[in-house]
Protein backbone atom coordinates (compact mmCIF):
# COMPACT_ATOMS: atom_id res chain seq x y z
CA UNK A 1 -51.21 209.69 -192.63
CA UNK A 2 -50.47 206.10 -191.18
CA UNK A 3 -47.61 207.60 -189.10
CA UNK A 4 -49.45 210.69 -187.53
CA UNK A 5 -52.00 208.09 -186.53
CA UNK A 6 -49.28 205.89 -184.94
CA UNK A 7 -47.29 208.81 -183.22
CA UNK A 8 -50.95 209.73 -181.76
CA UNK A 9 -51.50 206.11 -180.45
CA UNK A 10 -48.20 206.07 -179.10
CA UNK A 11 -48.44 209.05 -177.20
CA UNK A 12 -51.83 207.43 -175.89
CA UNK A 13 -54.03 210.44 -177.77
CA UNK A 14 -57.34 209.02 -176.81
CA UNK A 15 -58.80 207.04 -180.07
CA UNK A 16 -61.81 209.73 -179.52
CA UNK A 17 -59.80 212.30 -180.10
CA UNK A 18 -57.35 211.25 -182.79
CA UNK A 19 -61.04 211.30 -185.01
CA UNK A 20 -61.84 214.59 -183.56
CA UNK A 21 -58.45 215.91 -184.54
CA UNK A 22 -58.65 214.51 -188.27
CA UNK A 23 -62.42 214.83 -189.34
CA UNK A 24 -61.13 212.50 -192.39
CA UNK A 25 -60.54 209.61 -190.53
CA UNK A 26 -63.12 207.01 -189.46
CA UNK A 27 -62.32 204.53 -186.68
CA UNK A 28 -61.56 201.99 -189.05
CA UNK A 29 -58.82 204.17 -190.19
CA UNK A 30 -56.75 203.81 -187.26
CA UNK A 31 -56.97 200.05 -187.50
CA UNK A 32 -56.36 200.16 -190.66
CA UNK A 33 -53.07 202.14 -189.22
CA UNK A 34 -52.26 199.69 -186.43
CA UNK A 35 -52.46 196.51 -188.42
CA UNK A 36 -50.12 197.87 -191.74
CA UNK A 37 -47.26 198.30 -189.03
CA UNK A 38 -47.56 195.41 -187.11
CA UNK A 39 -47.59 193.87 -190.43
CA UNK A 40 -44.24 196.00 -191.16
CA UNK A 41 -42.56 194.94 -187.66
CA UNK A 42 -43.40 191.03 -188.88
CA UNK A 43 -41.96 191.21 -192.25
CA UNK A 44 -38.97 193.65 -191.71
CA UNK A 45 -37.31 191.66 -189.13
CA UNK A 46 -33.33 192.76 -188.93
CA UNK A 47 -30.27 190.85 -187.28
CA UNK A 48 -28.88 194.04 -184.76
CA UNK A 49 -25.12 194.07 -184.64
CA UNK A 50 -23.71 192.24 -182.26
CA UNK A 51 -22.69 194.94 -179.47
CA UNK A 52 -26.23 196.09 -179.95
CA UNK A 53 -27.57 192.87 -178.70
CA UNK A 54 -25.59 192.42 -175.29
């Protein structure tokens, strides 16, 4: 569920209507969401191959 919440944020779904979409989810929920993949992004930090990077 934490990625259909973040494919909805990043198509900027209105918060409003990500909840109306999934009746499970409280706002909290997509925080929740938000925070486990910045938390992701910090920790899985990658070197990109060199003719990636230039």
């Amino acid at each position: 569920m934490v990625s259909v919440v973040l494919d909805n944020v990043a198509a900027d779904i209105p918060r409003s209507e990500i909840l109306a979409s999934y009746p499970s989810l409280k706002p909290e929920d997509i925080e929740a969401a938000l925070e486990y993949a910045a938390e992701l992004v910090r920790e899985g930090s990658i070197d990109l191959p060199a003719e990636l990077t230039a």
